[in-house]
Structure formats: structure tokens, C-alpha cells
Protein backbone atom coordinates (compact mmCIF):
# COMPACT_ATOMS: atom_id res chain seq x y z
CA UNK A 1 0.00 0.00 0.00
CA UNK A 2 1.31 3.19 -1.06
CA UNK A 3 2.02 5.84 2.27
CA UNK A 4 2.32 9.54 1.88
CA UNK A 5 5.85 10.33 1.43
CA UNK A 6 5.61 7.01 -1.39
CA UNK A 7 2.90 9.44 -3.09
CA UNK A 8 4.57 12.49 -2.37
CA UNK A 9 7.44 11.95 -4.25
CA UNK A 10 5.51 10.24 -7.09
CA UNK A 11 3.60 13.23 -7.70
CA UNK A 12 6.20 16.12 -7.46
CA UNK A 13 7.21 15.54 -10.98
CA UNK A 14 3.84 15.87 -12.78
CA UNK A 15 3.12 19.44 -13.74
CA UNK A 16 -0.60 19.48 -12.47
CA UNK A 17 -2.74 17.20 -10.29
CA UNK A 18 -5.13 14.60 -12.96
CA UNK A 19 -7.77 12.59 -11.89
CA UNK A 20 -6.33 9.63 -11.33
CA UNK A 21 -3.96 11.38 -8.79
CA UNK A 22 -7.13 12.90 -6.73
CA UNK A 23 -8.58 9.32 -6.85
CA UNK A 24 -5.12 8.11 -5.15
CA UNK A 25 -4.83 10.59 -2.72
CA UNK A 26 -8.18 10.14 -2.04
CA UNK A 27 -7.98 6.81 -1.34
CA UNK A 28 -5.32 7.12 0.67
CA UNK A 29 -6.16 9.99 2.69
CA UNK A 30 -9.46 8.58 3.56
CA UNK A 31 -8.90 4.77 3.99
CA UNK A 32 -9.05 5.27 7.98
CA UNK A 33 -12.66 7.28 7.61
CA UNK A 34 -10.70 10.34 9.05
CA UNK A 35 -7.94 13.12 8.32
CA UNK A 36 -5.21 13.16 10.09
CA UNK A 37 -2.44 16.22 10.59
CA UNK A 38 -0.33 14.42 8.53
CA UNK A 39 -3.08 13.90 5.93
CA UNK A 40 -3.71 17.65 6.24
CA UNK A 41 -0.61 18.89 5.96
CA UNK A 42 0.34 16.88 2.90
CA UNK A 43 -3.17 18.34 0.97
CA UNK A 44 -1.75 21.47 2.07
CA UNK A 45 1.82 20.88 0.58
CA UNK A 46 0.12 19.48 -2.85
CA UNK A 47 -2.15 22.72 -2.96
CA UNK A 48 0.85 24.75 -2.34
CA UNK A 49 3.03 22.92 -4.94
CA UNK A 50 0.55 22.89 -8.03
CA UNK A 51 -1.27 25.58 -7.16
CA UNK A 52 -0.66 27.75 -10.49
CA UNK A 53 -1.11 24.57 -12.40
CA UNK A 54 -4.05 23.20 -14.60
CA UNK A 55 -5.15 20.91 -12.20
CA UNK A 56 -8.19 18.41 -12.42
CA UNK A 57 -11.59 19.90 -10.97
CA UNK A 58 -11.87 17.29 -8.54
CA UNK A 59 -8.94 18.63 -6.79
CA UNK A 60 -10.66 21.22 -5.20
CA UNK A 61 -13.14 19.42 -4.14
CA UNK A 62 -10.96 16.55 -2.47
CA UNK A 63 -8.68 19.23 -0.85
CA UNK A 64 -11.71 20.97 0.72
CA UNK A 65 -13.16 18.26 1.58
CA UNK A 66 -10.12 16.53 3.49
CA UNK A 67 -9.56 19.74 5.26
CA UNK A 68 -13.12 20.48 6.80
CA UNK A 69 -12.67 17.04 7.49
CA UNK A 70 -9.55 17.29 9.32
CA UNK A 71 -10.96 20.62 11.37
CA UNK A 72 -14.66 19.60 11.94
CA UNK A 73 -14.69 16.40 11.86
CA UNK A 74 -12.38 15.89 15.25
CA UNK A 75 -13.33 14.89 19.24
CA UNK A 76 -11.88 18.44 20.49
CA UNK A 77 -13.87 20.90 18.61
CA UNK A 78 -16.73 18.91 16.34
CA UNK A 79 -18.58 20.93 13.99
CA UNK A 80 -16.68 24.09 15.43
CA UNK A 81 -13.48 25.52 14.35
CA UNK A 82 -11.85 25.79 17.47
CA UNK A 83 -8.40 28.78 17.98
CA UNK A 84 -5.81 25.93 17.74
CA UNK A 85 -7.39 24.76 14.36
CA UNK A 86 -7.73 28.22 13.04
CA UNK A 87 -3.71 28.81 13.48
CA UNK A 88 -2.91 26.29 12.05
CA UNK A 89 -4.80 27.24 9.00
CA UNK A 90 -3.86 30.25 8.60
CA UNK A 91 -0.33 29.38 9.07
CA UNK A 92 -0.83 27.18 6.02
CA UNK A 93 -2.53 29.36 4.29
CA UNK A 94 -0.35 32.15 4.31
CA UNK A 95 3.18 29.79 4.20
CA UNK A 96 3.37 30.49 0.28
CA UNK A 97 2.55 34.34 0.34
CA UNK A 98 -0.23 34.04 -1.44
CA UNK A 99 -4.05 32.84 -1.02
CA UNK A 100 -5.05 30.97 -4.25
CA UNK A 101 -8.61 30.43 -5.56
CA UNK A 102 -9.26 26.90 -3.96
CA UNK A 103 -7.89 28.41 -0.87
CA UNK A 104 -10.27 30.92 -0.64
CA UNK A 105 -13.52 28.62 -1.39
CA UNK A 106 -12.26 26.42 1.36
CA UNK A 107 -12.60 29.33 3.72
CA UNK A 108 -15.81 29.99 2.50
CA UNK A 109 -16.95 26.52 2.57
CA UNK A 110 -15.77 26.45 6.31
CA UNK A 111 -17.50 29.30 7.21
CA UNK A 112 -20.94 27.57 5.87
CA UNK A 113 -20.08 24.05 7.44
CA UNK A 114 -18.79 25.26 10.90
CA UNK A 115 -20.86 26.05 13.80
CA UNK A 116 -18.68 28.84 14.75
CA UNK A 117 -15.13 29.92 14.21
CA UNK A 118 -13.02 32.42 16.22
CA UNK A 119 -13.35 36.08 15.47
CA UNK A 120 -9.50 35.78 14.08
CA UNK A 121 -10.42 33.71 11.07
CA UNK A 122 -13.50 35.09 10.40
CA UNK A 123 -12.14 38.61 10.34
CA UNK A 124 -9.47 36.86 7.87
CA UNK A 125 -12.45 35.56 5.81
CA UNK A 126 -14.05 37.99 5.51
CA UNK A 127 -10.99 40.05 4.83
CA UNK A 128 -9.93 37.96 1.51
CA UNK A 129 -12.39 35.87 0.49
């Protein structure tokens, strides 16, 4: 069975992220039923990486998906974005300078999905999104 850093390093040659590469990381990521911070941050460093590329659709999607995951779907904070959570977003967020389009509709979409977030990363929202 193929493990992150296996499917890391397979996919930092291509030049965008196809459908067959969501459908492996998707796999992968959610074989457990749950996102870990490792999970996270490795959507995260693929975002980052090919995130001027022409990229499948479904990569949004997956990436969003695997994040709300990862921050609402957790035993400390469920449904909620808790302060801990929101760091750590924003901290990946802003690591490459830059907030790029599927960045921003994941902040919206956590907005919509979260019971409540704190007042730093909704200020941020609504701020650039």
C-alpha cells in the first residue's frame, strides 16, 4: 500500500494534479474514515506545490473536503473551528505568500459548514475571500 511520502514523491514531478492522482490521494487519505495532521498537511503541501497549475476539478473538491474534514470532523472541537485549528490554517494558508482560488472557497466553505469559528479567522475571511 502506497504511504504519503511514497505518493509524495511520485507526484512532485507531474506538472498538475489529474484525476487519477485525486482518486489516489483520495484513497489514501481517507482509507481510515478520518484526516489526520499528517493527511492535512500533505493536501496542504500538494495545494501549495501545483497551485498555479491546470489541475483536475476534482482537486478542489478533495482538498476541501479533506480539510473540513480534518478541522470539523475531530473529538476536540466537532462541527466548530476551534483557535488551535484556526492557526494552524492560517499558518498554512499564508506559508506560500499568497491565497489561491481553492484556498479561498475552502474558507468559505468552512464558514458555511462550521458552527462557529473564532473572530481571528472570520475577520481573515471575511478580509480575503
Amino acid at each position: 500500500m502506497t504511504n504519503l511520502l511514497d505518493l509524495k514523491n511520485k507526484l512532485i514531478s507531474n506538472s498538475s494534479i489529474g484525476l487519477d492522482d485525486v482518486k489516489e490521494i483520495r484513497e489514501l487519505i481517507f482509507e481510515d474514515g478520518k484526516i489526520d495532521s499528517d493527511e492535512a498537511n500533505f493536501l496542504f503541501y500538494i495545494n501549495n506545490k501545483f497551485s498555479s497549475a491546470n489541475n483536475h476539478t476534482s482537486w478542489s473538491e478533495l482538498f476541501i473536503d479533506g480539510i473540513c474534514s480534518f478541522l470539523l470532523q475531530d473529538e476536540n472541537s466537532p462541527d466548530n473551528v476551534d483557535e488551535k485549528e484556526a492557526d494552524w490554517l492560517l499558518k498554512h494558508i499564508e506559508s506560500d505568500g499568497k491565497i489561491d482560488p481553492v484556498e479561498k472557497e475552502l474558507l468559505k466553505t468552512l464558514k458555511n459548514r462550521s458552527k462557529s469559528i473564532p473572530k481571528n479567522l472570520e475577520d481573515y475571511i471575511n478580509k480575503n475571500v
